[in-house]
Protein backbone atom coordinates (compact mmCIF):
# COMPACT_ATOMS: atom_id res chain seq x y z
CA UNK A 1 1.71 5.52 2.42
CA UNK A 2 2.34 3.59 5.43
CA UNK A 3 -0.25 0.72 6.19
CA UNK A 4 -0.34 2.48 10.05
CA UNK A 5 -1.62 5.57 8.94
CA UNK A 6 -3.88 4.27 6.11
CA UNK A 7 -5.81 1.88 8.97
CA UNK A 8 -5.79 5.35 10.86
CA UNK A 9 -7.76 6.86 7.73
CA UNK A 10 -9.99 3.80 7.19
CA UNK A 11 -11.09 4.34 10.38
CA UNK A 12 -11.89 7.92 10.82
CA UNK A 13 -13.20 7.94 7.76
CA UNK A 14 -15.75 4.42 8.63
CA UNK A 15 -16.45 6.28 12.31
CA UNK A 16 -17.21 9.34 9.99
CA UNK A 17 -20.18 7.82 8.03
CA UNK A 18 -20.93 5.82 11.44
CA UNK A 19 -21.33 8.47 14.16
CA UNK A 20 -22.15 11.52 12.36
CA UNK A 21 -25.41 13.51 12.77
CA UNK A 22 -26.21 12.95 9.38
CA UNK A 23 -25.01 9.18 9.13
CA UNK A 24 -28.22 8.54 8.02
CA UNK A 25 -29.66 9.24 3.82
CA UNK A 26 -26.17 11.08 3.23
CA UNK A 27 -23.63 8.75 4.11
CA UNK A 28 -25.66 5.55 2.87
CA UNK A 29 -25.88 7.16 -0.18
CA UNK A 30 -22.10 7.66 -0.05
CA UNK A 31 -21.54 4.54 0.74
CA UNK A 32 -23.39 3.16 -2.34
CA UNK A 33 -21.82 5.76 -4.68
CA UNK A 34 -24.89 8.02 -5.35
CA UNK A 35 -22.78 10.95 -4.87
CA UNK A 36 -25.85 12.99 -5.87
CA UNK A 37 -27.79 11.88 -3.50
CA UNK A 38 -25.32 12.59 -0.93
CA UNK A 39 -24.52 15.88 -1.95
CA UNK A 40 -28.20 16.31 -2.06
CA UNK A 41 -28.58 15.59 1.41
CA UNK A 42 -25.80 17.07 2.90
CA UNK A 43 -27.44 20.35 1.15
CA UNK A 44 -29.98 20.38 3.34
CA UNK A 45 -28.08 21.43 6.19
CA UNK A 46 -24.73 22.57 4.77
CA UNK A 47 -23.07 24.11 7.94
CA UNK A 48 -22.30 20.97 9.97
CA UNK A 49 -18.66 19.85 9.46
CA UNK A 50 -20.03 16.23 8.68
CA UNK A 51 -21.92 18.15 5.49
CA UNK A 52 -18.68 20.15 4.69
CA UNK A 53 -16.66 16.88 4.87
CA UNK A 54 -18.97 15.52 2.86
CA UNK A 55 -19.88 18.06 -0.38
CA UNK A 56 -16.14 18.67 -0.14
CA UNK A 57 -15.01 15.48 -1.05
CA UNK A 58 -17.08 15.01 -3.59
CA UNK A 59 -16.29 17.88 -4.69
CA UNK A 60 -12.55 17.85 -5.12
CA UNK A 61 -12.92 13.75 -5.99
CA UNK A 62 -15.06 15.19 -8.50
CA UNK A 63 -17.30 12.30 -7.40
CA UNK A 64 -20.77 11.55 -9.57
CA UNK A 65 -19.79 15.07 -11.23
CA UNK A 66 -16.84 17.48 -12.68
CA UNK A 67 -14.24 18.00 -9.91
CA UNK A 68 -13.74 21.41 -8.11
CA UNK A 69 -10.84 20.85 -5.93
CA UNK A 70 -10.99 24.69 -5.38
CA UNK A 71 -14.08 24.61 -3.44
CA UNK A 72 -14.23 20.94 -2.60
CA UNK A 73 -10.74 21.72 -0.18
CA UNK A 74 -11.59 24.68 0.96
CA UNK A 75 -15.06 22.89 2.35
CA UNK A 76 -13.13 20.14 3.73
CA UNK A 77 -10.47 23.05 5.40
CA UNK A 78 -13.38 24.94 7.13
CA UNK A 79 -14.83 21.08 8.69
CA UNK A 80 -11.26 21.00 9.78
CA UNK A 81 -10.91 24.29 11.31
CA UNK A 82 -14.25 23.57 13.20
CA UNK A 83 -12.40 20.72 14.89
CA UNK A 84 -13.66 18.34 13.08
CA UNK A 85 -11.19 14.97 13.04
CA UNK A 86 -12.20 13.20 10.36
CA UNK A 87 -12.04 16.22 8.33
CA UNK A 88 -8.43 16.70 9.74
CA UNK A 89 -7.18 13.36 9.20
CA UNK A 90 -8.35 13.55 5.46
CA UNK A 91 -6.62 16.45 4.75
CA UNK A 92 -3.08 14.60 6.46
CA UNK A 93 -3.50 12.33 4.45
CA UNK A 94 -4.41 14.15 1.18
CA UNK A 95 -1.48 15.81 1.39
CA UNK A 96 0.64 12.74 2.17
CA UNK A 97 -0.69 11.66 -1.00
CA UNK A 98 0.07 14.74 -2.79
CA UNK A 99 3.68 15.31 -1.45
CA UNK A 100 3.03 18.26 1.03
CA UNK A 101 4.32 16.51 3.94
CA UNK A 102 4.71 19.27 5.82
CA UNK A 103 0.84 20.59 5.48
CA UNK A 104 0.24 16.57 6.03
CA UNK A 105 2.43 17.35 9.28
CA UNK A 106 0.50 20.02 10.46
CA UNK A 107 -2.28 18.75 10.22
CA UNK A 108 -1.36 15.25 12.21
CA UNK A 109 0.00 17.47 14.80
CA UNK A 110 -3.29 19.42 15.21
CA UNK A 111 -4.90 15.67 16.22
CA UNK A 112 -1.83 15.18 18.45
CA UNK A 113 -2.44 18.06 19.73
CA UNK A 114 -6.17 16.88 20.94
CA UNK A 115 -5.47 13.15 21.17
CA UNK A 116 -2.08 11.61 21.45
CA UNK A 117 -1.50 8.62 19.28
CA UNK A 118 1.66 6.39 19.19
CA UNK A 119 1.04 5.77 15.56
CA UNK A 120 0.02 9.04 14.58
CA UNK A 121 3.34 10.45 16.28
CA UNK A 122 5.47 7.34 14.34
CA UNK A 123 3.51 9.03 11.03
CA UNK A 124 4.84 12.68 12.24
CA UNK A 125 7.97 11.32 12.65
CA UNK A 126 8.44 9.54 9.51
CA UNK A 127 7.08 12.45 7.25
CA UNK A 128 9.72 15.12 8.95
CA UNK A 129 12.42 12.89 8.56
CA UNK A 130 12.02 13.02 4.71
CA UNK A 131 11.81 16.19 4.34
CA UNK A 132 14.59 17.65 7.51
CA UNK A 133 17.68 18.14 6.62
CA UNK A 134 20.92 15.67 6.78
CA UNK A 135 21.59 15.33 10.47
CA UNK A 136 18.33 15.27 11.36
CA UNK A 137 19.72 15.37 14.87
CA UNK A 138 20.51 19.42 14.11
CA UNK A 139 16.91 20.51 14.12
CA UNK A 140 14.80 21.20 17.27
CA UNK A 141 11.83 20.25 15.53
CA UNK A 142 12.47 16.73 14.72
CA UNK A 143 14.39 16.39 18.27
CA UNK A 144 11.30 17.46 20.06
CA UNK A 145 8.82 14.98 17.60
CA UNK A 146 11.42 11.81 18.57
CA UNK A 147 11.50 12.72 21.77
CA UNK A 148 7.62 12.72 21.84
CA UNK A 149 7.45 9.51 20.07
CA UNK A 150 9.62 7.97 22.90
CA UNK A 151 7.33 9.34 25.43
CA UNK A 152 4.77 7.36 24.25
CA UNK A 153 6.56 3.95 24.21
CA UNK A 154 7.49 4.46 20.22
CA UNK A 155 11.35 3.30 19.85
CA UNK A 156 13.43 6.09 18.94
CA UNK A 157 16.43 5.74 16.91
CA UNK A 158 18.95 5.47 19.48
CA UNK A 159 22.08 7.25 17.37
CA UNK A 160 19.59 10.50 17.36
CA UNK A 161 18.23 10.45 20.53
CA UNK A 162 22.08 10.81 21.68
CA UNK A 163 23.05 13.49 19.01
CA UNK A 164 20.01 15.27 19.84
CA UNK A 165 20.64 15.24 23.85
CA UNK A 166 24.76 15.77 22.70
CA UNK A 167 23.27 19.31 20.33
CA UNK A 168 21.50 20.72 23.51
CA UNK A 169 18.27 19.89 21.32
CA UNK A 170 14.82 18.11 23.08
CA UNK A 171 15.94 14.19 23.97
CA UNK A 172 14.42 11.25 25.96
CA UNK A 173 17.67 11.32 27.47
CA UNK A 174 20.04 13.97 29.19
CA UNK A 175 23.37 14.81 27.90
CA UNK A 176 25.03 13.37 30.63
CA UNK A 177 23.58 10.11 29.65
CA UNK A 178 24.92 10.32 25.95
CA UNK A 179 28.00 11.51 26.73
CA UNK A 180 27.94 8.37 29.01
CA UNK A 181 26.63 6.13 26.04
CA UNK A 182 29.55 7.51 23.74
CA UNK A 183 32.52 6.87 26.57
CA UNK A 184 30.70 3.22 26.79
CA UNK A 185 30.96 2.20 23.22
């Protein structure tokens, strides 16, 4: 995993147990490994998306009890589908961890889609090039994320920005301007 993306996680995950409603018994229990004690106060109010978060890691960690990654992710999905980032940024990187890079994708792209991030979009970026097809410069989808990631001030591979703009696919630069670049080299 890229050391970008896991200081991303560390803190989403810290700002989690800092800022959350119920940053209080729950989390310092968390924090000191009494998972049942956690669990045990998240149960007390159960709907918040800090309290899904929450029972659903523990639950699919199987943390201070058998694992149910069943219900543990589907908790953790439903804090994520209430807009909840640091549910969302577990999940990316979950399934980073677990292969699924393009549910890891999605999922970075939902917090793009609220918050744009340099490194997040480098992360995006990274993940669909292992998993587009050889040229990556043929598909729209990674044209448009490297054009993105040049929007931002990333640095784009320059031999794909070109083929990109040279396809008719999304580019940082026109196809006039490759076709330049080509006739210049």
């Amino acid at each position: 995993m890229h050391t970008i993306f896991k200081f991303i996680v560390a803190l989403a995950i810290s700002s989690f147990f800092q800022h959350s409603a119920l940053a209080g018994a729950a989390a310092d229990a968390f924090s000191r490994k009494d998972y049942n004690e956690a669990y045990r106060q998240w149960s007390k109010n159960p709907d918040t998306a800090e309290a899904k978060l929450g029972i659903g890691r523990i639950l699919l960690e199987g943390l201070g009890g058998p694992k149910d990654s069943e219900k543990g992710l589907s908790k953790i999905k439903e804090a994520a589908s209430a807009g909840y980032s640091s549910a969302v940024i577990y999940l990316a990187n979950y399934y980073e961890k677990a292969g699924a890079y393009s549910s890891a994708i999605s999922y970075l792209q939902r917090l793009q889609a609220k918050s744009k991030s340099l490194s997040r979009q480098k992360e995006i970026v990274t993940l669909l090039g292992t998993i587009t097809k050889r040229p990556q410069y043929k598909s729209r989808n990674f044209c448009e994320e490297v054009k993105t990631l040049s929007e931002l001030g990333g640095s784009a591979d320059k031999t794909i920005t070109r083929e990109c703009a040279l396809n008719g696919l999304p580019s940082a630069i026109t196809k006039a301007q490759a076709e330049a670049e080509l006739k210049g080299t």
